[in-house]
Structures are given as C-alpha cells and as structure tokens.
C-alpha atoms as a PDB file:
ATOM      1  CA  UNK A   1      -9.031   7.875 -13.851  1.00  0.00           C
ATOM      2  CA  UNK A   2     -11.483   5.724 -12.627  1.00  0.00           C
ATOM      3  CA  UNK A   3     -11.532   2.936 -10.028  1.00  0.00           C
ATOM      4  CA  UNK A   4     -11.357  -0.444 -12.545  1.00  0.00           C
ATOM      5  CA  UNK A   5      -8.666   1.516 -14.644  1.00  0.00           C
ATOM      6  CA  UNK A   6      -6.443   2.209 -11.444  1.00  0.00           C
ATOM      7  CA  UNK A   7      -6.922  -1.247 -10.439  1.00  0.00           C
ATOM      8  CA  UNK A   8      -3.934  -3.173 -12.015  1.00  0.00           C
ATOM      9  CA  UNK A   9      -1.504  -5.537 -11.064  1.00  0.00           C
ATOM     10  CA  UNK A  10       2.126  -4.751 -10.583  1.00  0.00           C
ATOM     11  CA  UNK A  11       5.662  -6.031  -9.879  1.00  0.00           C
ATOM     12  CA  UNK A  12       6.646  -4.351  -6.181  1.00  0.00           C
ATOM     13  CA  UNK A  13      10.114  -2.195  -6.948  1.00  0.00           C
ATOM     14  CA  UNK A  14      11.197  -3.036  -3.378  1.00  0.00           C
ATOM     15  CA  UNK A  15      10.610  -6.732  -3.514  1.00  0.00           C
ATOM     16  CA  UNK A  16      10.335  -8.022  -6.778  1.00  0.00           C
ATOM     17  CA  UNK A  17       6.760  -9.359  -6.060  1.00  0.00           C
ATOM     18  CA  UNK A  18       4.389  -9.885  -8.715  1.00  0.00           C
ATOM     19  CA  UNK A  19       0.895  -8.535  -7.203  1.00  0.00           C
ATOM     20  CA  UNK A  20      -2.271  -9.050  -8.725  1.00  0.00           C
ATOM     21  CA  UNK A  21      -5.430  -7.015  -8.485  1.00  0.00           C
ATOM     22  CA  UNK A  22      -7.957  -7.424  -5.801  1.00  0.00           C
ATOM     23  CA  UNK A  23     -11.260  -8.740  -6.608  1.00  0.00           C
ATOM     24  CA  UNK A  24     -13.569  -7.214  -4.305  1.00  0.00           C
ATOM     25  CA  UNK A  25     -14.128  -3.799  -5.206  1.00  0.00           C
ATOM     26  CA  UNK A  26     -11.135  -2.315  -3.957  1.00  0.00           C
ATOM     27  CA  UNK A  27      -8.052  -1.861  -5.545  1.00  0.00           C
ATOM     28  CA  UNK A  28      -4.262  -2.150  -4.194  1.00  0.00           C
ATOM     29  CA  UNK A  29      -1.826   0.780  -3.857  1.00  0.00           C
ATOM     30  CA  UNK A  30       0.962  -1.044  -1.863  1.00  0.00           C
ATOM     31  CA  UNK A  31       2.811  -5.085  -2.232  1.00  0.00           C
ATOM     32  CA  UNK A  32       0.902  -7.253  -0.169  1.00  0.00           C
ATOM     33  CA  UNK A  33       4.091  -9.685   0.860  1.00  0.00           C
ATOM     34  CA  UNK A  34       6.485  -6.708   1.819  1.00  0.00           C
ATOM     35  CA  UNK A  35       3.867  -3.914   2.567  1.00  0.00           C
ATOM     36  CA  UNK A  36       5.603  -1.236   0.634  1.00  0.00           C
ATOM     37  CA  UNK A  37       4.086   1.378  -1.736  1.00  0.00           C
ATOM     38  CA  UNK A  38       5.189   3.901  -4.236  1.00  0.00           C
ATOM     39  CA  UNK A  39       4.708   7.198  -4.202  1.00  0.00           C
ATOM     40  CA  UNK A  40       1.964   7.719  -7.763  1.00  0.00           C
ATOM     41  CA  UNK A  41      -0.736   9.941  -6.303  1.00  0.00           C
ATOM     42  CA  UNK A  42      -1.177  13.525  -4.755  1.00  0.00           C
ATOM     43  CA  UNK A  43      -4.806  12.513  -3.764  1.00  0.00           C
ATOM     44  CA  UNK A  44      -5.609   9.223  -3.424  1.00  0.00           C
ATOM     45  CA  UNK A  45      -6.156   7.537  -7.278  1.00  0.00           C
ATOM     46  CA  UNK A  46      -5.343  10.618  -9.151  1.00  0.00           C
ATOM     47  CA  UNK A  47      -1.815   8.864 -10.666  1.00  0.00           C
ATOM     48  CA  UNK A  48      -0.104  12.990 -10.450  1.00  0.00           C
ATOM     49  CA  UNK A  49       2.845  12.609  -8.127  1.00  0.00           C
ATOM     50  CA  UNK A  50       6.064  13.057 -10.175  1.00  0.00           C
ATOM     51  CA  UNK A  51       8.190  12.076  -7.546  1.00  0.00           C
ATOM     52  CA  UNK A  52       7.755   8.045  -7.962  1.00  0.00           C
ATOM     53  CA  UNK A  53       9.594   7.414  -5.024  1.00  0.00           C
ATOM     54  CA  UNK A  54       9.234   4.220  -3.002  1.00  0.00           C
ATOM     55  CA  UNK A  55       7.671   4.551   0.488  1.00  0.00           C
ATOM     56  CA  UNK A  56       8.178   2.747   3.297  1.00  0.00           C
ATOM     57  CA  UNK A  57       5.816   1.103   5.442  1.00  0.00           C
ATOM     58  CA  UNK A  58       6.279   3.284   9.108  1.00  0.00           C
ATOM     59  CA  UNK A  59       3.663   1.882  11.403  1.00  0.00           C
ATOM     60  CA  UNK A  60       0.160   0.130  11.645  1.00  0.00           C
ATOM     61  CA  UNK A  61      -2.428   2.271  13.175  1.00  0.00           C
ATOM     62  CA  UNK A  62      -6.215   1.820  13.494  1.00  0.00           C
ATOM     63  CA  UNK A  63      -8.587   4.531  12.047  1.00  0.00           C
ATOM     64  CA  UNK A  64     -12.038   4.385  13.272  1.00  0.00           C
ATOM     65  CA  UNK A  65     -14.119   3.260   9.876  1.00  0.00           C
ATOM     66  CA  UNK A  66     -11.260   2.569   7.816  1.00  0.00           C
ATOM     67  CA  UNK A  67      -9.619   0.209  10.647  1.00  0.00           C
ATOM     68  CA  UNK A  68      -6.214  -0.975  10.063  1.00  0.00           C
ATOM     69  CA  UNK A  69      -4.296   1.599   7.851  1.00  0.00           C
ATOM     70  CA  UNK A  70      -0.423   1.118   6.787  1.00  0.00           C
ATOM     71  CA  UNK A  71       1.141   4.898   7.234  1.00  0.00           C
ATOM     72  CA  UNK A  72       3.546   4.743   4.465  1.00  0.00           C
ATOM     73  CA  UNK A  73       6.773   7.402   4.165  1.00  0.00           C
ATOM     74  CA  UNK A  74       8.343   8.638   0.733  1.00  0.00           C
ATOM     75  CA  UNK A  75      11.963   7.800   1.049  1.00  0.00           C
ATOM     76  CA  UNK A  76      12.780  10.359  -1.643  1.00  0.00           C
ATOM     77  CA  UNK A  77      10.666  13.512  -0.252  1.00  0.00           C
ATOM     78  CA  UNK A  78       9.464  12.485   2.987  1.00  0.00           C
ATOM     79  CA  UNK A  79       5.398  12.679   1.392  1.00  0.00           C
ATOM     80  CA  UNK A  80       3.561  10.745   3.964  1.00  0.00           C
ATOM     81  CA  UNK A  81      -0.237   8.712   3.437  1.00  0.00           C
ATOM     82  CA  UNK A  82      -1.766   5.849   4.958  1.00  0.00           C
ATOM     83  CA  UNK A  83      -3.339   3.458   3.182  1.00  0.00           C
ATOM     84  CA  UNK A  84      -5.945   0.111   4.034  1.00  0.00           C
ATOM     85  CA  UNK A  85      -4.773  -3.153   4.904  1.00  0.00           C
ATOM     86  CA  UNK A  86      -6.550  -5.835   2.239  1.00  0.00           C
ATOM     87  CA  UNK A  87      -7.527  -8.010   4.784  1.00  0.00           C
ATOM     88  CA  UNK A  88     -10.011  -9.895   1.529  1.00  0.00           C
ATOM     89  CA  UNK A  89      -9.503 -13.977   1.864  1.00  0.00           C
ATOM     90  CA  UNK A  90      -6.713 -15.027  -0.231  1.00  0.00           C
ATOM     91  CA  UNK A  91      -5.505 -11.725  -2.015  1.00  0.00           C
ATOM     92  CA  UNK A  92      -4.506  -9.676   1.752  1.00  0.00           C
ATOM     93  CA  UNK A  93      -1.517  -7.905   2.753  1.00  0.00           C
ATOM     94  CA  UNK A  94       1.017 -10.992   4.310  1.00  0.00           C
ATOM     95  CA  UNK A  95      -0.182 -11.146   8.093  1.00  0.00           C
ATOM     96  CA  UNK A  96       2.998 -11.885   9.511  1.00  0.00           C
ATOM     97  CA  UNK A  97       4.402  -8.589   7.572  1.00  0.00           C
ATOM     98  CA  UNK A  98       1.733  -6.767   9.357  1.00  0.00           C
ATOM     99  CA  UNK A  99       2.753  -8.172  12.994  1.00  0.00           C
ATOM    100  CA  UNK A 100       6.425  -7.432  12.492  1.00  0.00           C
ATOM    101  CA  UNK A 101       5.257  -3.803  11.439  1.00  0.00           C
ATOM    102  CA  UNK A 102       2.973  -3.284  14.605  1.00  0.00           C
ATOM    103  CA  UNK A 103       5.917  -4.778  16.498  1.00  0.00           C
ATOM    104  CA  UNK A 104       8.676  -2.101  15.336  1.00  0.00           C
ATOM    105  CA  UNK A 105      10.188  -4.444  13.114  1.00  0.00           C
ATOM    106  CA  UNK A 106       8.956  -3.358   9.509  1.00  0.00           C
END
C-alpha cells in the first residue's frame, strides 16, 4: 500500500474524533485530540494486523532523529509501537494531551 493510499482520515474509536489527513508528507496513525491509535499494522503501513485492537497512549519519549515518539500499547494483545508526534502547524497531535502524557496523566 503506498504512502498517499494509507493516508486517510478517520473517526478515532476511543474518542469519537473526526481526524483529517495531514498535509505535509506524512500521514497519521493515531487521533490527534486524544492521542490514541489502533492496532492496523505488523510493520509500520502494511494495514496486516488482525487484531484491530485500540492502543493506548503509555508514555512520551524522545528518539534521537525521530524526536518525540508516542509509545502506544494494544489493550487487546499487549502489541506495543511508538509512533511520531505531528507537531505540523494546525493539523498536530493536541499539546496539552501530550503534557498530561509526559506528566503520567495520559
């Protein structure tokens, strides 16, 4: 599947968000207003998980290139993956989300 197909917009299953794609090359993988993803891939873009679990948003951590990355947790089988904060102008991940997560309270 390639990059422009796999990025869509989507309505968040924990939230009820409606979340539109990103415009600058990138696409998103988790809700930008609660931070939580869904569990779609094996590797990154390939759409092959069956589980389709929603997965929670654990911690923030920095990762040298990539900078801040979201480590997300499958609630229904425990699959773990971190993922980029969209930190583009107008279409990023809510900030004050992303302080309550680096403060414990995600």
């Amino acid at each position: 599947m390639g990059r422009a197909a796999q990025n869509q917009g989507f309505t968040c299953d924990n939230c009820g968000a409606v979340v539109v794609p990103l415009s600058n090359g990138s696409y998103r993988n988790h809700c930008p207003t609660c931070l939580w993803s869904k569990h779609v891939d094996l590797e990154p873009g390939d759409r092959a998980a069956a589980c389709r679990g929603l997965m929670r948003p654990q911690r923030i951590e920095h990762r040298g290139r990539k900078g801040l990355v979201i480590v997300h947790r499958c609630v229904a089988c425990g699959f773990v993956r971190p993922n980029r904060v969209a930190d583009d102008p107008g279409q990023g991940d809510d900030i004050d989300a992303i302080i309550a997560l680096m403060l414990g309270g995600g």
